[in-house]
Protein backbone atom coordinates (compact mmCIF):
# COMPACT_ATOMS: atom_id res chain seq x y z
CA UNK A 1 -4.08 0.09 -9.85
CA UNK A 2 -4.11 -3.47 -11.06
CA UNK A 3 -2.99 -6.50 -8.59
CA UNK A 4 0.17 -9.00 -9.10
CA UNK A 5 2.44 -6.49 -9.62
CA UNK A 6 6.01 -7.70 -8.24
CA UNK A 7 8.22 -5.54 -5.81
CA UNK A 8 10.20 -4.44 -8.81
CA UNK A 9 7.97 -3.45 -10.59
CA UNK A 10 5.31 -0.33 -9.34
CA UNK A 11 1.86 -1.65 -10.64
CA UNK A 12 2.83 1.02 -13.79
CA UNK A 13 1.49 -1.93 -16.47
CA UNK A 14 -2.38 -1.79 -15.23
CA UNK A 15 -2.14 1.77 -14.11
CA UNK A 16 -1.69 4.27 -17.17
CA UNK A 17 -0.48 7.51 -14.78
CA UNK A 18 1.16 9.96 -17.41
CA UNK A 19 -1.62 11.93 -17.08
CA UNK A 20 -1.51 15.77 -17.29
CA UNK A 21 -4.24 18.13 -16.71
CA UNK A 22 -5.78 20.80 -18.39
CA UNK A 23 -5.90 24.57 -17.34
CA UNK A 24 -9.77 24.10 -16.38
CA UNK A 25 -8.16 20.88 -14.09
CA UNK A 26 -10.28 18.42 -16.09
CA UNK A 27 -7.94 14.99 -17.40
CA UNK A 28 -6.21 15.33 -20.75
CA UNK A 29 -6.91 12.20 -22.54
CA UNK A 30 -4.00 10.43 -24.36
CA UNK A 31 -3.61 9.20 -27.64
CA UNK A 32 -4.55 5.46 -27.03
CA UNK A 33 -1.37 2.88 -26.81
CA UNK A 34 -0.99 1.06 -30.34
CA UNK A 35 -1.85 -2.68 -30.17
CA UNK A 36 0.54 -5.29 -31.65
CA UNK A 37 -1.16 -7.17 -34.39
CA UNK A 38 -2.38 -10.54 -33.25
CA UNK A 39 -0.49 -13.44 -34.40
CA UNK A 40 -1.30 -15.84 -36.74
CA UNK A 41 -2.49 -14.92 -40.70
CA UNK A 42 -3.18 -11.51 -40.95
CA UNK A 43 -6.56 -10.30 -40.04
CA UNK A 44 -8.86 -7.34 -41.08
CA UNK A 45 -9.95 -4.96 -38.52
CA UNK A 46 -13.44 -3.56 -38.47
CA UNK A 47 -13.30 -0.06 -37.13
CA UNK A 48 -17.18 0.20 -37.52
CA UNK A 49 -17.42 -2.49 -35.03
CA UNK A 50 -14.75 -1.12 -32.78
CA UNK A 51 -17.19 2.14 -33.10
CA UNK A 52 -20.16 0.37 -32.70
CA UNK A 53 -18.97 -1.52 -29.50
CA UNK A 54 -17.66 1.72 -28.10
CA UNK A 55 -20.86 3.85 -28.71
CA UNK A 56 -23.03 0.08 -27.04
CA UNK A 57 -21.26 0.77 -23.87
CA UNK A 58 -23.15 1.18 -20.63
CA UNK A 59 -22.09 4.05 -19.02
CA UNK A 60 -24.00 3.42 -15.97
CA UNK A 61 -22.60 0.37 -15.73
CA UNK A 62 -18.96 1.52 -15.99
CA UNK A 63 -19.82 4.27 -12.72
CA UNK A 64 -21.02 1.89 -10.85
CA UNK A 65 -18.01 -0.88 -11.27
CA UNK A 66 -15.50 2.08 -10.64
CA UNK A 67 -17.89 2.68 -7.48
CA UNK A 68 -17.03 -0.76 -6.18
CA UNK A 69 -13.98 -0.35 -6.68
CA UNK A 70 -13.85 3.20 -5.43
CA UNK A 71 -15.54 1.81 -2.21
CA UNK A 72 -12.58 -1.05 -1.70
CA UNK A 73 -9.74 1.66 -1.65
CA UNK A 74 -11.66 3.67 1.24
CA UNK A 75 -10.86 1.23 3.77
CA UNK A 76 -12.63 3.43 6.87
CA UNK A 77 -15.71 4.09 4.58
CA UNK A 78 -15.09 7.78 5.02
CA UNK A 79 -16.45 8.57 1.62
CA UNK A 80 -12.95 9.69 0.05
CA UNK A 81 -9.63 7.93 -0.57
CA UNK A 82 -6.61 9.27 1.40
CA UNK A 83 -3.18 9.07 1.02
CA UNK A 84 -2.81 6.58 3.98
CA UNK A 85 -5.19 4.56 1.69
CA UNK A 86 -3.27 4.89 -1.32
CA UNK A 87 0.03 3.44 0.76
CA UNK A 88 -2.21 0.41 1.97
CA UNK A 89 -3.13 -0.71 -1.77
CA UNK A 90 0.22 -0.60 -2.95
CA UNK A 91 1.74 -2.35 -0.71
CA UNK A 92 -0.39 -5.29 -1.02
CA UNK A 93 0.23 -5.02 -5.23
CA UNK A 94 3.77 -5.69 -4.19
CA UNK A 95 5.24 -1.96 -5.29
CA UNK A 96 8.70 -1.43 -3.70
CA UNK A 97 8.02 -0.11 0.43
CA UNK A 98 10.86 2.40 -0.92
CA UNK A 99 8.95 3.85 -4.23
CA UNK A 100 5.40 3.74 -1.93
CA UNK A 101 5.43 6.96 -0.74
CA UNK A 102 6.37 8.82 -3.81
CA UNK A 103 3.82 6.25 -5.82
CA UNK A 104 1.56 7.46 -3.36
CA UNK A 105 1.88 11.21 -4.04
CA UNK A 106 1.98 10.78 -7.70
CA UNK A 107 -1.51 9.33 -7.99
CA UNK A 108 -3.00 11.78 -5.31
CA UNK A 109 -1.85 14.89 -7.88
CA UNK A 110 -3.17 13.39 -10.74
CA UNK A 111 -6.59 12.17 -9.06
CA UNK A 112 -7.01 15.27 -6.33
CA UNK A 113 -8.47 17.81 -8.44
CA UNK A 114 -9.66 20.28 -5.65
CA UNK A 115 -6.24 19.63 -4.01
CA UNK A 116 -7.66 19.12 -0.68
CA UNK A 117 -5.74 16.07 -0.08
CA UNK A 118 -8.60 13.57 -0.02
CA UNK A 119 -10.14 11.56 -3.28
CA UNK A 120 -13.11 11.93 -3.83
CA UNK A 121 -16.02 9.49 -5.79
CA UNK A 122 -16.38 11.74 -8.16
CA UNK A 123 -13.10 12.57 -8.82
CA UNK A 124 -12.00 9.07 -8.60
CA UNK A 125 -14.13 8.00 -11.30
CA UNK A 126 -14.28 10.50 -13.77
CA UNK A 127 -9.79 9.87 -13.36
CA UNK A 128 -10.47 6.19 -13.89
CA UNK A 129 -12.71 6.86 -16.59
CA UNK A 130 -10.69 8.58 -18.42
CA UNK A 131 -7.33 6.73 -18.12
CA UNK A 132 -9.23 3.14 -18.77
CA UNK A 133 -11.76 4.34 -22.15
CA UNK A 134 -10.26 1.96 -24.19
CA UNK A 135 -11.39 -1.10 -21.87
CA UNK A 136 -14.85 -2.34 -22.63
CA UNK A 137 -16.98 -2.91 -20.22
CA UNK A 138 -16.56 -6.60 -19.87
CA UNK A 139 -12.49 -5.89 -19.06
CA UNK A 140 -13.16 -3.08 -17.02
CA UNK A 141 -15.62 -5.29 -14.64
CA UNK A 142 -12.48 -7.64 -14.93
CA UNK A 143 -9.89 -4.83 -13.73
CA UNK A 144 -12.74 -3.77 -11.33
CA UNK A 145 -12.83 -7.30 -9.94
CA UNK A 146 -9.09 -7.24 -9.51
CA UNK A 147 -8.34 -4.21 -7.49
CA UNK A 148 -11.15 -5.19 -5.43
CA UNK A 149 -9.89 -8.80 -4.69
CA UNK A 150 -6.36 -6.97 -3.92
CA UNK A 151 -7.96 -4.23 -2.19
CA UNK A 152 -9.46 -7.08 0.33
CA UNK A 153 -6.86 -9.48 0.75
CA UNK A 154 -4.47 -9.52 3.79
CA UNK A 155 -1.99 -11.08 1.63
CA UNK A 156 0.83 -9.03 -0.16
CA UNK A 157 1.35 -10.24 -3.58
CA UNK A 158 4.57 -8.76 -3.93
CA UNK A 159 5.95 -10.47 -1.13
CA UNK A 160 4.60 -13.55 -0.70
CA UNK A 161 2.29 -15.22 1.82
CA UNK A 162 4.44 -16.93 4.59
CA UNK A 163 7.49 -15.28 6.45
CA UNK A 164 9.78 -17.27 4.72
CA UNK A 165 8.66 -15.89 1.09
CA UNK A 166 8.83 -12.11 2.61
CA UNK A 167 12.51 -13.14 3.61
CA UNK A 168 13.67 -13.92 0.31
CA UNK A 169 13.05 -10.60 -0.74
CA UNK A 170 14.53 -8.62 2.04
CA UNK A 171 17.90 -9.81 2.46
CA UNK A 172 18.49 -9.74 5.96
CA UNK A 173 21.22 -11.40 7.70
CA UNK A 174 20.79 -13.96 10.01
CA UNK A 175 21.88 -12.16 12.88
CA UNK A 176 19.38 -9.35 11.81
CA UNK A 177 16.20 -11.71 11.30
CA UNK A 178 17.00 -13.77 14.62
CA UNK A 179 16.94 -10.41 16.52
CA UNK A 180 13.77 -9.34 14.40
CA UNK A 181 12.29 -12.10 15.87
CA UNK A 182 13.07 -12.21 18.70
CA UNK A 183 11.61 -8.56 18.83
CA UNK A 184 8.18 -9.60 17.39
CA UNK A 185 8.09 -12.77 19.61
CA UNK A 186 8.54 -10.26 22.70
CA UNK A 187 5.90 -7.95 21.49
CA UNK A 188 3.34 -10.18 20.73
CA UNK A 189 2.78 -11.01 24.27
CA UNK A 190 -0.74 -12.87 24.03
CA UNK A 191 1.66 -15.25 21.23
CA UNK A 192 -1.83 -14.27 18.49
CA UNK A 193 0.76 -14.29 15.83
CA UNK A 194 -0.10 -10.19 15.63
CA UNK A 195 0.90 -7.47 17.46
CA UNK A 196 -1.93 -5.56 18.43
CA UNK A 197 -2.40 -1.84 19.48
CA UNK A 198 -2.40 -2.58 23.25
CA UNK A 199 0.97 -4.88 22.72
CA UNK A 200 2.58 -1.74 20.54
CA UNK A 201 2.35 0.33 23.94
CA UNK A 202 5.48 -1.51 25.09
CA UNK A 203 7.35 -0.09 22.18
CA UNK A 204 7.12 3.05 24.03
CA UNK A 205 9.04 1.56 27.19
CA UNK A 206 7.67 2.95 30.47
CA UNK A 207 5.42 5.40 29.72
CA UNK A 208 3.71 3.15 26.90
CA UNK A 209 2.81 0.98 30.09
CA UNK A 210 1.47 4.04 32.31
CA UNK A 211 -0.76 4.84 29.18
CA UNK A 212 -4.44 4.41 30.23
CA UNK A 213 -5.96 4.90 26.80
CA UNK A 214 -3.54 5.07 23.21
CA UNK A 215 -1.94 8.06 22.22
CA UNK A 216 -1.74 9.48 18.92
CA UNK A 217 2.05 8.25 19.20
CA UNK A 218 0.78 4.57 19.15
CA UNK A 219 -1.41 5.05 16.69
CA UNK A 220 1.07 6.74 14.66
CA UNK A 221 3.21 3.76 15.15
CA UNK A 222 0.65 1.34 14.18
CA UNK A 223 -0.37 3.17 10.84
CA UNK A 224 3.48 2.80 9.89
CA UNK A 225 3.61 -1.29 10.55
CA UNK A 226 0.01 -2.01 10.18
CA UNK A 227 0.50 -1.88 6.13
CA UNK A 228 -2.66 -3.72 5.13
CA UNK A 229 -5.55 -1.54 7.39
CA UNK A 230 -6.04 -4.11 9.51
CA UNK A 231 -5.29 -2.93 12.81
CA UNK A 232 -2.56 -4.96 13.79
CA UNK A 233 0.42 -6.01 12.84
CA UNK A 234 1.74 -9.41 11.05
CA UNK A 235 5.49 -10.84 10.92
CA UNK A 236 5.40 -10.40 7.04
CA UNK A 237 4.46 -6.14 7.93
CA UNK A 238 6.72 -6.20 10.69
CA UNK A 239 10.01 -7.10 8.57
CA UNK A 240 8.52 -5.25 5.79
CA UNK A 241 9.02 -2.32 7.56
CA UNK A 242 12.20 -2.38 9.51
CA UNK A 243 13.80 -3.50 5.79
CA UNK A 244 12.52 -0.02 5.63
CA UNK A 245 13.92 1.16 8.23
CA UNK A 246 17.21 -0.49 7.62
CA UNK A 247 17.95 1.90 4.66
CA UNK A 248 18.25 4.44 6.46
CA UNK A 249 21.28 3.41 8.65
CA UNK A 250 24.29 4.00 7.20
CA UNK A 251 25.88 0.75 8.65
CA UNK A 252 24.82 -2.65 9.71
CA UNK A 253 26.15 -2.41 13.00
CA UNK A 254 24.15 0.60 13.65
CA UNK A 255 20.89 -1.38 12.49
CA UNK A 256 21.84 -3.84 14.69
CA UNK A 257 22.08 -1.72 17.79
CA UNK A 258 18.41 -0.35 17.38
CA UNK A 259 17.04 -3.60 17.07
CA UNK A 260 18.76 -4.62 20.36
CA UNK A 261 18.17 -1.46 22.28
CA UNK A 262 14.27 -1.79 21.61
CA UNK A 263 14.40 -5.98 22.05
CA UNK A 264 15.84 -4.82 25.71
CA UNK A 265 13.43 -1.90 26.10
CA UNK A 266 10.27 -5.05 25.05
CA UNK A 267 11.51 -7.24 27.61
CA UNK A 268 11.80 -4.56 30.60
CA UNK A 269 9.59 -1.73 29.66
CA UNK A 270 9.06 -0.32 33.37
CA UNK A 271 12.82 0.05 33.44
CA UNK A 272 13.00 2.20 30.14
CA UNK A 273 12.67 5.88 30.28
CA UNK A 274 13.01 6.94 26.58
CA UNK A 275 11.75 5.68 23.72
CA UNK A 276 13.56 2.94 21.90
CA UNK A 277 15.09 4.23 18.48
CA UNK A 278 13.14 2.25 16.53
CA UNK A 279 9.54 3.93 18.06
CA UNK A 280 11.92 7.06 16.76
CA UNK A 281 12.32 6.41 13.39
CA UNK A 282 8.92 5.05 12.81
CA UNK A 283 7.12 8.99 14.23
CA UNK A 284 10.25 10.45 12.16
CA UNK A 285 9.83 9.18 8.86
CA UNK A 286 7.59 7.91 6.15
CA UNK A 287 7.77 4.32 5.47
């Protein structure tokens, strides 16, 4: 789970996951990665020292740095790591929104040894443990640090800070990021520069508006866009998502419809009976 990764690449370099388990469940350990020879004149290596640092290592100290970090991932402090949680973490390392799901799903096999669907503390460390023994200490406080800083941040490294840097790597066309705009401008109705759960209600045409509390359709809808557990929803998540979305129309024009039945459905909501396509897609599929 290390941070910086790019959006073609899926955070595999900091996050050794060909991990298999044994028939009692517990990690099988692999045969450590060899390490290319430094460069410069040759140098002899001192395997008693490489044992001696490995047997001086604090083990207390290594729980509770993969506690920290443990406690970053669980973003409602629920005590266990879900797969919601997962999504949120790699998005903001910059994996692919098209290999997050099945990222996601990956690590919660290999980490969810009860299979209940949760991570525990427990299981997350003795996981982490196991995959990062070769670090010592001071590089595992280092990794620690990392995933914790990522964990935080609102940014998404893969994609860049400002709208403009998420649009280079989305390929939109100008028609389709106008209209995009357009659609965010028109949902974001208090102009915050977020749309907020209230403000997601009109998504939902006319009987968003009639809503007197949210529905687990809104809040559905808002774990889908909201990609960074904030609880609302940036321009960068917004066009992260319907690039998402995008893939799975089989032609532009069809993309483009969507976005302008919903931009007509945000503008009049108490005329709209149905839900827009886009509120659709986004309680159809995983994104």
């Amino acid at each position: 789970m290390g941070a910086g990764c790019s959006s073609d690449n899926s955070a595999d370099a900091e996050q050794p996951v060909d991990m298999q388990r044994t028939k009692s469940g517990k990690p099988y350990k692999e045969e450590p990665v060899p390490v290319p020879a430094p460069s410069g004149p040759s140098q002899e290596v001192d395997l008693k020292g490489v044992e001696r640092d490995h047997g001086e290592r604090d083990p207390v100290a290594r729980v509770e740095a993969l506690k920290r970090c443990f406690e970053a991932l669980d973003k409602d402090k629920s005590g266990s790591i879900d797969a919601k949680e997962l999504k949120q973490y790699l998005f903001k390392t910059g994996v692919n929104v098209s290999h997050i799901s099945d990222k996601a799903e990956e690590l919660m096999r290999k980490m969810d040894v009860n299979e209940d669907e949760l991570i525990s503390l427990s299981e997350f460390t003795d996981m982490m443990e196991a995959l990062l023994t070769e670090k010592s200490d001071e590089d595992l406080e280092v990794w620690v640090a990392e995933v914790v800083f990522t964990a935080s941040s609102r940014n998404v490294v893969g994609f860049g800070n400002t709208l403009g840097e998420v649009l280079q790597n989305l390929n939109f066309t100008e028609d389709q990021a106008k209209t995009i705009k357009m659609l965010f401008s028109e949902l974001d109705r208090d102009k915050s520069g977020f749309v907020e759960l209230h403000e997601l209600k009109r998504i939902l045409g006319k009987s968003g508006l009639q809503m007197e509390q949210l529905s687990d359709e809104v809040l559905a809808i808002m774990a889908k866009l909201d990609k960074n557990g904030d609880n609302k929803v940036s321009t960068q998540e917004f066009f992260v998502t319907l690039a998402a979305i995008r893939k799975s129309y089989g032609k532009q024009d069809e993309f483009m419809a969507m976005l302008e039945n919903v931009l007509e459905v945000a503008k009049k909501p108490e005329d709209a009976d149905e839900k827009p396509a886009l509120a659709e897609v986004l309680l159809a599929e995983d994104f």
